[in-house]
Each structure stands twice: as structure tokens, then as C-alpha cells.
N, C-alpha and C. Protein backbone atom coordinates (compact mmCIF):
# COMPACT_ATOMS: atom_id res chain seq x y z
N UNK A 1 114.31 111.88 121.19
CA UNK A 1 113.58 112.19 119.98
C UNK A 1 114.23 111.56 118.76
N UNK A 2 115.36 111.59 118.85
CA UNK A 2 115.78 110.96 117.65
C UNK A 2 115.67 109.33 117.45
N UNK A 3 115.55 108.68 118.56
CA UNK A 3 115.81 107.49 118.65
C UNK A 3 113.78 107.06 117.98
N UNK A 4 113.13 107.57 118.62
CA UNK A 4 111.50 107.98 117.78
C UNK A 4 111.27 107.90 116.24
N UNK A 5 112.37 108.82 115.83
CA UNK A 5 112.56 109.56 114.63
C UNK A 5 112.73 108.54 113.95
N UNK A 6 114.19 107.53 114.14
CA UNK A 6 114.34 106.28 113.37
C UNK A 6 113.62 105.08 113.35
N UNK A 7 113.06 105.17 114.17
CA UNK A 7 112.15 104.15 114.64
C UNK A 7 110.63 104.15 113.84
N UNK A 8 110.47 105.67 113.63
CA UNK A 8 109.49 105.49 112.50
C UNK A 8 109.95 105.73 111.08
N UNK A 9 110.95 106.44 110.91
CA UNK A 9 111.97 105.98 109.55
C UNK A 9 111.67 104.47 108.93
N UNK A 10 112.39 103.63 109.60
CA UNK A 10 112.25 101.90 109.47
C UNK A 10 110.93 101.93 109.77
N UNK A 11 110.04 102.53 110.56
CA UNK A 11 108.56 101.26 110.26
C UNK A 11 108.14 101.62 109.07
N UNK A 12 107.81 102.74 108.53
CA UNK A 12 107.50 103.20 106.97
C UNK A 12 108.31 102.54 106.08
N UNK A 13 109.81 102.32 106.02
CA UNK A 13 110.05 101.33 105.10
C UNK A 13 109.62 100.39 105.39
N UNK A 14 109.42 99.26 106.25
CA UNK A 14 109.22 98.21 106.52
C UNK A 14 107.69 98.09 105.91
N UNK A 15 106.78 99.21 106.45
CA UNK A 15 105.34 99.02 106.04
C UNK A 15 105.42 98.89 104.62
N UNK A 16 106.24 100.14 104.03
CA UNK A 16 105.77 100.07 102.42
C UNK A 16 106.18 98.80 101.90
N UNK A 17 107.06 98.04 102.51
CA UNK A 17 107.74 96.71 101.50
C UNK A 17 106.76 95.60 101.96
N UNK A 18 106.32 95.18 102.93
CA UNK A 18 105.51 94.47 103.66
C UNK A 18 104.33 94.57 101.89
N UNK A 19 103.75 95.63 102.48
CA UNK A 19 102.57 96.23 101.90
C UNK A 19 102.75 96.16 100.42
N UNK A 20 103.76 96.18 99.72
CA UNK A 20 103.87 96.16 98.32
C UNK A 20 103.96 94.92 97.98
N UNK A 21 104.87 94.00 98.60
CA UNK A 21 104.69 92.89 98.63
C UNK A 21 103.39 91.65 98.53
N UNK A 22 102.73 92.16 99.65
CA UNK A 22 100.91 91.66 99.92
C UNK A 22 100.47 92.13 98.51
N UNK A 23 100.40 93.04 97.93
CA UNK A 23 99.73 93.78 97.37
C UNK A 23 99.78 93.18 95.61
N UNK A 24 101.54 92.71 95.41
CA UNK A 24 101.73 92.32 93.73
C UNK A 24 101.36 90.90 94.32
N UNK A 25 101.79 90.46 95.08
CA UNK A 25 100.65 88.97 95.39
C UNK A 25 99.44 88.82 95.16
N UNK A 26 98.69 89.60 95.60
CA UNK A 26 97.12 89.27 95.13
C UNK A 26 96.84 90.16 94.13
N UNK A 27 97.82 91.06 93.59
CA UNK A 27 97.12 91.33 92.35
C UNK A 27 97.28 90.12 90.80
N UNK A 28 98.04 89.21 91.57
CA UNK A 28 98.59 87.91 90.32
C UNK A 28 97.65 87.24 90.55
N UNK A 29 97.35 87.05 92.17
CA UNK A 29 96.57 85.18 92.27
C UNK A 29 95.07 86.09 92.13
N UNK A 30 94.76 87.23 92.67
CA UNK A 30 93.41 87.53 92.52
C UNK A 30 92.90 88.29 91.53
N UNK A 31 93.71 89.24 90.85
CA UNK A 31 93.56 90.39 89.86
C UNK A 31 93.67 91.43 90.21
N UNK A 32 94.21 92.01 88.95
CA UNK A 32 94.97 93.47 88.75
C UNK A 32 93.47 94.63 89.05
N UNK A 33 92.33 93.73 88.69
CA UNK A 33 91.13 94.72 88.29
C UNK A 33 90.76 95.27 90.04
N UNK A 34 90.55 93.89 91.01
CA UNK A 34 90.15 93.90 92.25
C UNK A 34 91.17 94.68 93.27
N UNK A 35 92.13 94.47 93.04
CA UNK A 35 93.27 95.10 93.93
C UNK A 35 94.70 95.74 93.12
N UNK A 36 94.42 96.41 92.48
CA UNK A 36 95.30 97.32 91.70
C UNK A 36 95.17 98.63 92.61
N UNK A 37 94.05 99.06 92.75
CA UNK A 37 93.65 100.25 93.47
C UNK A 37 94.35 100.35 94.85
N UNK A 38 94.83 99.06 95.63
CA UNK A 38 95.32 99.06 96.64
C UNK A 38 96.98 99.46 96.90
N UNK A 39 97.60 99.37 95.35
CA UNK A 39 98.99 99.66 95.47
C UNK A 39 99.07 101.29 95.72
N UNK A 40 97.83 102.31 95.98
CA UNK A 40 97.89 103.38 96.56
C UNK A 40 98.96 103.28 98.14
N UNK A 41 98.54 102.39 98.89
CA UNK A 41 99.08 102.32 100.20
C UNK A 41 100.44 102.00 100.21
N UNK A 42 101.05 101.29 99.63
CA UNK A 42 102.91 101.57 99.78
C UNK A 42 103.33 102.68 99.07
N UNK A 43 102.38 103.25 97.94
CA UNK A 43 103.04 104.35 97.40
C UNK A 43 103.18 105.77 99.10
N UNK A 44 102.13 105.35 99.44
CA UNK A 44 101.96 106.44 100.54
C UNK A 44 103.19 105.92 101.95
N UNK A 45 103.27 104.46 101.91
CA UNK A 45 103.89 104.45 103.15
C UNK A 45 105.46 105.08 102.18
N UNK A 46 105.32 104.78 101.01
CA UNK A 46 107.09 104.64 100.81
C UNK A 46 107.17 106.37 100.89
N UNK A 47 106.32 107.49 100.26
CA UNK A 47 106.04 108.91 100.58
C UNK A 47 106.41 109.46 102.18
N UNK A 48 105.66 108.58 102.81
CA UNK A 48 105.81 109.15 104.48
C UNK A 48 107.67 108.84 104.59
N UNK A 49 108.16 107.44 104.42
CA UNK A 49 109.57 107.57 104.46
C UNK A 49 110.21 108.18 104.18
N UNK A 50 109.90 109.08 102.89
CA UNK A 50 111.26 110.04 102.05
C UNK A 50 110.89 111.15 102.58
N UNK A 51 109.53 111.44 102.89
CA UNK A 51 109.22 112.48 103.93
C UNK A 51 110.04 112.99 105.53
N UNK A 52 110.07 111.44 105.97
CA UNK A 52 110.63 111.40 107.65
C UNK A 52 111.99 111.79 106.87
N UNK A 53 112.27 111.24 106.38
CA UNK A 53 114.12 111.01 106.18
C UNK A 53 113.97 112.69 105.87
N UNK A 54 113.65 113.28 104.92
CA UNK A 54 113.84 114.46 104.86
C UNK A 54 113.40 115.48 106.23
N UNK A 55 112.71 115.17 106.59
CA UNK A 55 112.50 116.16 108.02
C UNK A 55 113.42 116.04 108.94
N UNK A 56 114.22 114.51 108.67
CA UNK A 56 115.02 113.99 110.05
C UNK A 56 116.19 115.29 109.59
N UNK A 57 116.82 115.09 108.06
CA UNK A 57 117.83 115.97 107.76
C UNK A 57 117.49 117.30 108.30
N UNK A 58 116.30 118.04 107.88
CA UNK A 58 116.21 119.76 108.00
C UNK A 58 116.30 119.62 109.59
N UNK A 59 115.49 118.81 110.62
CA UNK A 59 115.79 118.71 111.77
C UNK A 59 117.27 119.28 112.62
N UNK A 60 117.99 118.23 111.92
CA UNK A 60 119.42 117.93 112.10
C UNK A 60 120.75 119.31 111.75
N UNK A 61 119.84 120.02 110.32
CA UNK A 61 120.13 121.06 110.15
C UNK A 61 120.24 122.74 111.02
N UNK A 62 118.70 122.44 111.50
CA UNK A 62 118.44 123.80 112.00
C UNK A 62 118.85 123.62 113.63
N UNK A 63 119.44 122.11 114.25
CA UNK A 63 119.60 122.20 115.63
C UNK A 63 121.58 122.28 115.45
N UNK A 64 121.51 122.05 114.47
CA UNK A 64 123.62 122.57 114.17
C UNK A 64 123.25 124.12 114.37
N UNK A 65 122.06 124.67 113.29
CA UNK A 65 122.48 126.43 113.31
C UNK A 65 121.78 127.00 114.77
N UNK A 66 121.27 126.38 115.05
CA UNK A 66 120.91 127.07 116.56
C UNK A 66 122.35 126.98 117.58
N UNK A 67 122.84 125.84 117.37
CA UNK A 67 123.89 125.23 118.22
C UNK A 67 125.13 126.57 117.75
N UNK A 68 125.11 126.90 116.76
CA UNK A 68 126.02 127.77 116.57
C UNK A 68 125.90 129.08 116.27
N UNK A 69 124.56 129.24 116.40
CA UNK A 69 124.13 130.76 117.08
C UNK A 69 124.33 131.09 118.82
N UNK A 70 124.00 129.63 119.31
CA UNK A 70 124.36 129.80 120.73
C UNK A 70 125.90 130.03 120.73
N UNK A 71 126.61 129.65 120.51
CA UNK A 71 128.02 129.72 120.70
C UNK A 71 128.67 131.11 120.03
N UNK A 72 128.36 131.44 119.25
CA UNK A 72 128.43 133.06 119.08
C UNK A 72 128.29 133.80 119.69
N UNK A 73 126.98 133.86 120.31
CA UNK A 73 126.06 134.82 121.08
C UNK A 73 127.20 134.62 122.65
N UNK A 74 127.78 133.49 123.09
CA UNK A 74 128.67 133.29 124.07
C UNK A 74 130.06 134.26 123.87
């Protein structure tokens, strides 16, 4: 699971930079008016990243306090 976890970590960065990239490109050569509306989509991929990264942490969190509820309870 974790190896999953990072794996979509990096594709969300990768998407949002990809995607932001495409995106100030044709808003120069084609216009800000036609595709401005499209810089919605890296805002969202770069969202899902700070999202994963934060779930990966609370993840990481609550399987330490389980881990050391088990060992108590021993």
C-alpha cells in the first residue's frame, strides 16, 4: 500500500506540472480569454497532491498509534 500511495503522490505532481505547463503555453500562443478557464485542472491536480501527502502522513500516524496500542495491550 504504501508503495501505491507514492506512486500516486508523484503522478499528481507530475500531472499538475505537465498540466500547468500545457496550459501557460497556450494561454500565450492562443489566449488568456480561450484557455484561462483551463488552469482550473493543475490547480486541482496540485490539491489532490497536498491532499495524498497529507493522508499519507495521518495514515502513517494512526498505524504508529495502533502499533502501540498493540504493544501495551501485550
Amino acid at each position: 500500500m504504501k508503495l501505491y500511495n507514492r506512486i500516486m503522490l508523484y503522478f499528481w505532481l507530475i500531472t499538475g506540472v505537465i498540466s500547468l505547463i500545457i496550459v501557460i503555453i497556450n494561454c500565450i500562443l492562443v489566449g488568456f480569454d480561450k484557455w484561462g478557464v483551463y488552469l482550473s485542472m493543475p490547480l486541482i491536480a496540485f490539491l489532490m497532491f497536498f491532499f495524498k501527502k497529507w493522508m499519507i502522513k495521518r495514515m502513517d500516524n494512526h498505524m504508529k498509534f495502533l502499533e502501540s496500542q498493540q504493544t501495551q495491550k501485550d
